[in-house]
C-alpha atoms as a PDB file:
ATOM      1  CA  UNK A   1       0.000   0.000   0.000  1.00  0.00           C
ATOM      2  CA  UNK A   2       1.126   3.465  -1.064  1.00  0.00           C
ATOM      3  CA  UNK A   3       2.379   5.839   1.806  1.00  0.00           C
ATOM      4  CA  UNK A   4      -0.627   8.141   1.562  1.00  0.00           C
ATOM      5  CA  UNK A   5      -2.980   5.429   2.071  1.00  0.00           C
ATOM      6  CA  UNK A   6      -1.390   4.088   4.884  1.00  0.00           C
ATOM      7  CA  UNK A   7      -0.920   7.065   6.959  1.00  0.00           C
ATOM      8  CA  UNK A   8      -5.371   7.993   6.784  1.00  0.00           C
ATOM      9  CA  UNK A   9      -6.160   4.427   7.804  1.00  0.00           C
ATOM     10  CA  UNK A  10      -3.241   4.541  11.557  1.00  0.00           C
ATOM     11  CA  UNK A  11      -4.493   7.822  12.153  1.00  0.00           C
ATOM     12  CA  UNK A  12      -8.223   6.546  11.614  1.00  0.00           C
ATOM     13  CA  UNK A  13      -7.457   3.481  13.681  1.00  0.00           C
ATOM     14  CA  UNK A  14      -5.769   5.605  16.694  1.00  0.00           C
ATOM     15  CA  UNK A  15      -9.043   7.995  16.743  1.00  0.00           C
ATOM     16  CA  UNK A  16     -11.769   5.196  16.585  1.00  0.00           C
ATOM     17  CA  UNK A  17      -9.848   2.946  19.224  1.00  0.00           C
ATOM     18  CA  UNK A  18     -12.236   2.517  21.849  1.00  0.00           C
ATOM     19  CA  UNK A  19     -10.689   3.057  25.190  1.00  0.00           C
ATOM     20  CA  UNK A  20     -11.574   3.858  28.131  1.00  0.00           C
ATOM     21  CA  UNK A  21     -12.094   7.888  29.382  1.00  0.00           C
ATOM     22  CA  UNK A  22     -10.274   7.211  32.766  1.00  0.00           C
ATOM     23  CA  UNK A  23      -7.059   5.936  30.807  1.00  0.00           C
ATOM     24  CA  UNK A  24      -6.801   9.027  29.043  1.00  0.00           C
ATOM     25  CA  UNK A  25      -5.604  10.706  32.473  1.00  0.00           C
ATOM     26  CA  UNK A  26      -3.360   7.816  33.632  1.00  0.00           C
ATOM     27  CA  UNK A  27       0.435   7.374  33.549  1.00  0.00           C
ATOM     28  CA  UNK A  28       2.111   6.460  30.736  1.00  0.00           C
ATOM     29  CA  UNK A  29       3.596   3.285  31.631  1.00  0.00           C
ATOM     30  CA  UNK A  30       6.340   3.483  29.092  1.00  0.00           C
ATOM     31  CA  UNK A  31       7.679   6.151  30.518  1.00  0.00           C
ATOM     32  CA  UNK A  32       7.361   5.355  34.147  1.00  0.00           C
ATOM     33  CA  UNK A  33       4.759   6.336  36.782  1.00  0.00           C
ATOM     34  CA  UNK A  34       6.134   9.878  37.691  1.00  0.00           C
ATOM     35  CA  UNK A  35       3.344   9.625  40.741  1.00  0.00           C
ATOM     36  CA  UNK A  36       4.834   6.862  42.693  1.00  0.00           C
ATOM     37  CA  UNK A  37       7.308   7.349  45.225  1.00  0.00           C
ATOM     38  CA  UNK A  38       8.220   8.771  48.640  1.00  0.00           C
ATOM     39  CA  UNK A  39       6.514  12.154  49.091  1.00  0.00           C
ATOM     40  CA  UNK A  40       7.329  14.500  52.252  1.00  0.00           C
ATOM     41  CA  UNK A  41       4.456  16.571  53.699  1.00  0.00           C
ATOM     42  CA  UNK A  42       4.931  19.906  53.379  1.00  0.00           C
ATOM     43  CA  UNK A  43       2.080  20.748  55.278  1.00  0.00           C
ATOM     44  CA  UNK A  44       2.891  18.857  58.331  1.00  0.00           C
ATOM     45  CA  UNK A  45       5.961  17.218  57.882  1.00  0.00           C
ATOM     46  CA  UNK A  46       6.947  13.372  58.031  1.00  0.00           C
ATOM     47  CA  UNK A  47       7.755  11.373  54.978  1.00  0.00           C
ATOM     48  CA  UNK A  48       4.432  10.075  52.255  1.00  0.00           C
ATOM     49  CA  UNK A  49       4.545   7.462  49.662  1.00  0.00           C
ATOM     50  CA  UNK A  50       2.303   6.891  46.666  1.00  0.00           C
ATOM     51  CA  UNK A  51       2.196   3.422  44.772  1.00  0.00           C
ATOM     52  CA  UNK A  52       0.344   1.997  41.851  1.00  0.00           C
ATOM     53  CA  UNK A  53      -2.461  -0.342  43.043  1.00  0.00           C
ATOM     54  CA  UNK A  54      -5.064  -1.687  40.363  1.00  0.00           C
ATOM     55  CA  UNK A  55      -6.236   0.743  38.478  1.00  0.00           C
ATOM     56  CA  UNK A  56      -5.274   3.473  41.254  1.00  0.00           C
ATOM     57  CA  UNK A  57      -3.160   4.368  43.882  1.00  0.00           C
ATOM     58  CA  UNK A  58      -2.088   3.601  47.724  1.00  0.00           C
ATOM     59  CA  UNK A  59      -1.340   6.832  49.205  1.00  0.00           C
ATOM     60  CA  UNK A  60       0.250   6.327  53.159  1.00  0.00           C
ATOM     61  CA  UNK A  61       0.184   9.195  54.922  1.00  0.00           C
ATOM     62  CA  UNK A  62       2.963  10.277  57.574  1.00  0.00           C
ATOM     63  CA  UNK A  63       1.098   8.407  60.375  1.00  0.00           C
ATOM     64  CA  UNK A  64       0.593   5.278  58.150  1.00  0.00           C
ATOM     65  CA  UNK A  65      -3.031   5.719  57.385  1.00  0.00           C
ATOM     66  CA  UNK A  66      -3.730   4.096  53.956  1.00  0.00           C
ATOM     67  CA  UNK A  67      -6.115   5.739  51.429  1.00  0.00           C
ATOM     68  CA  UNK A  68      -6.426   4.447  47.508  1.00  0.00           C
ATOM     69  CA  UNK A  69      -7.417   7.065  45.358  1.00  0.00           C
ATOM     70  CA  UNK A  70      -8.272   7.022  41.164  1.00  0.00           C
ATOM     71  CA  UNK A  71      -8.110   9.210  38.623  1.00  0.00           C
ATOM     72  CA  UNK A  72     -11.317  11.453  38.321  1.00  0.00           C
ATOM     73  CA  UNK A  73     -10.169  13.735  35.871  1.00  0.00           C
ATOM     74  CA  UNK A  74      -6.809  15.042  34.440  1.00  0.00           C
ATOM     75  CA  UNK A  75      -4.196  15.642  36.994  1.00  0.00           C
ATOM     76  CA  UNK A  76      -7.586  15.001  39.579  1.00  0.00           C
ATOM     77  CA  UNK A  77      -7.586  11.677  41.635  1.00  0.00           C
ATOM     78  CA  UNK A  78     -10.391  11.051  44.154  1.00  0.00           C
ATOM     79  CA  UNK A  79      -9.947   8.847  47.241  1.00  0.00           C
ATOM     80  CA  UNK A  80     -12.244   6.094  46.988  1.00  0.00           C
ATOM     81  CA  UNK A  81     -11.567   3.531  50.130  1.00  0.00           C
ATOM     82  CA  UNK A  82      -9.675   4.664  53.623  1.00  0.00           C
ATOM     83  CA  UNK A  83      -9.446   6.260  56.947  1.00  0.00           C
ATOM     84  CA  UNK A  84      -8.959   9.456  55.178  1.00  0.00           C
ATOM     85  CA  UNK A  85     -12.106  11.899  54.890  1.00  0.00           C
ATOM     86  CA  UNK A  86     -13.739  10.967  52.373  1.00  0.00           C
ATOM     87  CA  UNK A  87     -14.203  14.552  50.471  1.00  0.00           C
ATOM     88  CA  UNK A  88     -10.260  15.034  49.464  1.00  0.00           C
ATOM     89  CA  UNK A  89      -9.466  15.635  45.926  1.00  0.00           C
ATOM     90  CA  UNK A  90      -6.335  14.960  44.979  1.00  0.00           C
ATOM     91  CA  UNK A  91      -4.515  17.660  42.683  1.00  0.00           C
ATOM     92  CA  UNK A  92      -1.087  16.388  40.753  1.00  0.00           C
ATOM     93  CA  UNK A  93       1.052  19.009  39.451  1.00  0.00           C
ATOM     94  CA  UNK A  94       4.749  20.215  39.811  1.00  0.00           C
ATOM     95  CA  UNK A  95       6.973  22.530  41.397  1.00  0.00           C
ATOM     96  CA  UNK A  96      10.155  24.809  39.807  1.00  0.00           C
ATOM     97  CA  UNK A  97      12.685  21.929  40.188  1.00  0.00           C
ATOM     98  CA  UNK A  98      10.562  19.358  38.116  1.00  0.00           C
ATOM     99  CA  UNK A  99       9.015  17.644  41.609  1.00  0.00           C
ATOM    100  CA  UNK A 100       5.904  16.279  41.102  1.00  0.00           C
ATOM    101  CA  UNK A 101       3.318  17.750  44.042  1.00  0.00           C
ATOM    102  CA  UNK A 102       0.322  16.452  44.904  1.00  0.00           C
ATOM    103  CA  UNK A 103      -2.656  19.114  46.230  1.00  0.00           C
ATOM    104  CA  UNK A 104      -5.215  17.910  48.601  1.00  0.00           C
ATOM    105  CA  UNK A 105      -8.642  19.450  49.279  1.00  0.00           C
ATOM    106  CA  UNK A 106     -11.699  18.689  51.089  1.00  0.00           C
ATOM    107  CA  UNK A 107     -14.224  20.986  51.958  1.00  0.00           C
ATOM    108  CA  UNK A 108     -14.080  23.643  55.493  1.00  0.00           C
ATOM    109  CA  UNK A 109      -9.937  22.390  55.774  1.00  0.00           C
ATOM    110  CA  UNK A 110      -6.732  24.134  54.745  1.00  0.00           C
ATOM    111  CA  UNK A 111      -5.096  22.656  51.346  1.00  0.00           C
ATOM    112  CA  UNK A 112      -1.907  20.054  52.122  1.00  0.00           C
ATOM    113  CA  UNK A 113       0.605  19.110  50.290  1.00  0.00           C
ATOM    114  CA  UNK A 114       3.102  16.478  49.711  1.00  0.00           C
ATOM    115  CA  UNK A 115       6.534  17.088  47.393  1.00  0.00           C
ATOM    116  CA  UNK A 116       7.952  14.239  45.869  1.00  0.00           C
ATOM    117  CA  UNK A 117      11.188  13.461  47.637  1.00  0.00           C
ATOM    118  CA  UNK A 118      14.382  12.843  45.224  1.00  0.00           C
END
Protein backbone atom coordinates (compact mmCIF):
# COMPACT_ATOMS: atom_id res chain seq x y z
CA UNK A 1 0.00 0.00 0.00
CA UNK A 2 1.13 3.47 -1.06
CA UNK A 3 2.38 5.84 1.81
CA UNK A 4 -0.63 8.14 1.56
CA UNK A 5 -2.98 5.43 2.07
CA UNK A 6 -1.39 4.09 4.88
CA UNK A 7 -0.92 7.06 6.96
CA UNK A 8 -5.37 7.99 6.78
CA UNK A 9 -6.16 4.43 7.80
CA UNK A 10 -3.24 4.54 11.56
CA UNK A 11 -4.49 7.82 12.15
CA UNK A 12 -8.22 6.55 11.61
CA UNK A 13 -7.46 3.48 13.68
CA UNK A 14 -5.77 5.60 16.69
CA UNK A 15 -9.04 7.99 16.74
CA UNK A 16 -11.77 5.20 16.59
CA UNK A 17 -9.85 2.95 19.22
CA UNK A 18 -12.24 2.52 21.85
CA UNK A 19 -10.69 3.06 25.19
CA UNK A 20 -11.57 3.86 28.13
CA UNK A 21 -12.09 7.89 29.38
CA UNK A 22 -10.27 7.21 32.77
CA UNK A 23 -7.06 5.94 30.81
CA UNK A 24 -6.80 9.03 29.04
CA UNK A 25 -5.60 10.71 32.47
CA UNK A 26 -3.36 7.82 33.63
CA UNK A 27 0.44 7.37 33.55
CA UNK A 28 2.11 6.46 30.74
CA UNK A 29 3.60 3.29 31.63
CA UNK A 30 6.34 3.48 29.09
CA UNK A 31 7.68 6.15 30.52
CA UNK A 32 7.36 5.36 34.15
CA UNK A 33 4.76 6.34 36.78
CA UNK A 34 6.13 9.88 37.69
CA UNK A 35 3.34 9.62 40.74
CA UNK A 36 4.83 6.86 42.69
CA UNK A 37 7.31 7.35 45.22
CA UNK A 38 8.22 8.77 48.64
CA UNK A 39 6.51 12.15 49.09
CA UNK A 40 7.33 14.50 52.25
CA UNK A 41 4.46 16.57 53.70
CA UNK A 42 4.93 19.91 53.38
CA UNK A 43 2.08 20.75 55.28
CA UNK A 44 2.89 18.86 58.33
CA UNK A 45 5.96 17.22 57.88
CA UNK A 46 6.95 13.37 58.03
CA UNK A 47 7.75 11.37 54.98
CA UNK A 48 4.43 10.08 52.25
CA UNK A 49 4.54 7.46 49.66
CA UNK A 50 2.30 6.89 46.67
CA UNK A 51 2.20 3.42 44.77
CA UNK A 52 0.34 2.00 41.85
CA UNK A 53 -2.46 -0.34 43.04
CA UNK A 54 -5.06 -1.69 40.36
CA UNK A 55 -6.24 0.74 38.48
CA UNK A 56 -5.27 3.47 41.25
CA UNK A 57 -3.16 4.37 43.88
CA UNK A 58 -2.09 3.60 47.72
CA UNK A 59 -1.34 6.83 49.21
CA UNK A 60 0.25 6.33 53.16
CA UNK A 61 0.18 9.20 54.92
CA UNK A 62 2.96 10.28 57.57
CA UNK A 63 1.10 8.41 60.37
CA UNK A 64 0.59 5.28 58.15
CA UNK A 65 -3.03 5.72 57.38
CA UNK A 66 -3.73 4.10 53.96
CA UNK A 67 -6.11 5.74 51.43
CA UNK A 68 -6.43 4.45 47.51
CA UNK A 69 -7.42 7.07 45.36
CA UNK A 70 -8.27 7.02 41.16
CA UNK A 71 -8.11 9.21 38.62
CA UNK A 72 -11.32 11.45 38.32
CA UNK A 73 -10.17 13.74 35.87
CA UNK A 74 -6.81 15.04 34.44
CA UNK A 75 -4.20 15.64 36.99
CA UNK A 76 -7.59 15.00 39.58
CA UNK A 77 -7.59 11.68 41.64
CA UNK A 78 -10.39 11.05 44.15
CA UNK A 79 -9.95 8.85 47.24
CA UNK A 80 -12.24 6.09 46.99
CA UNK A 81 -11.57 3.53 50.13
CA UNK A 82 -9.67 4.66 53.62
CA UNK A 83 -9.45 6.26 56.95
CA UNK A 84 -8.96 9.46 55.18
CA UNK A 85 -12.11 11.90 54.89
CA UNK A 86 -13.74 10.97 52.37
CA UNK A 87 -14.20 14.55 50.47
CA UNK A 88 -10.26 15.03 49.46
CA UNK A 89 -9.47 15.63 45.93
CA UNK A 90 -6.33 14.96 44.98
CA UNK A 91 -4.51 17.66 42.68
CA UNK A 92 -1.09 16.39 40.75
CA UNK A 93 1.05 19.01 39.45
CA UNK A 94 4.75 20.22 39.81
CA UNK A 95 6.97 22.53 41.40
CA UNK A 96 10.16 24.81 39.81
CA UNK A 97 12.68 21.93 40.19
CA UNK A 98 10.56 19.36 38.12
CA UNK A 99 9.02 17.64 41.61
CA UNK A 100 5.90 16.28 41.10
CA UNK A 101 3.32 17.75 44.04
CA UNK A 102 0.32 16.45 44.90
CA UNK A 103 -2.66 19.11 46.23
CA UNK A 104 -5.22 17.91 48.60
CA UNK A 105 -8.64 19.45 49.28
CA UNK A 106 -11.70 18.69 51.09
CA UNK A 107 -14.22 20.99 51.96
CA UNK A 108 -14.08 23.64 55.49
CA UNK A 109 -9.94 22.39 55.77
CA UNK A 110 -6.73 24.13 54.75
CA UNK A 111 -5.10 22.66 51.35
CA UNK A 112 -1.91 20.05 52.12
CA UNK A 113 0.60 19.11 50.29
CA UNK A 114 3.10 16.48 49.71
CA UNK A 115 6.53 17.09 47.39
CA UNK A 116 7.95 14.24 45.87
CA UNK A 117 11.19 13.46 47.64
CA UNK A 118 14.38 12.84 45.22
Amino acid sequence: MPFRIITPLLLAAVLISPTPAQAQWAPNPWVGDPLAGQYINSSGGGYCSVSPRGSGYQFINENGDPARFVYTGPNQLRMVAGRWDPNIVATVSSDAYGRTVIRFDAPYTPPGYWVKAR
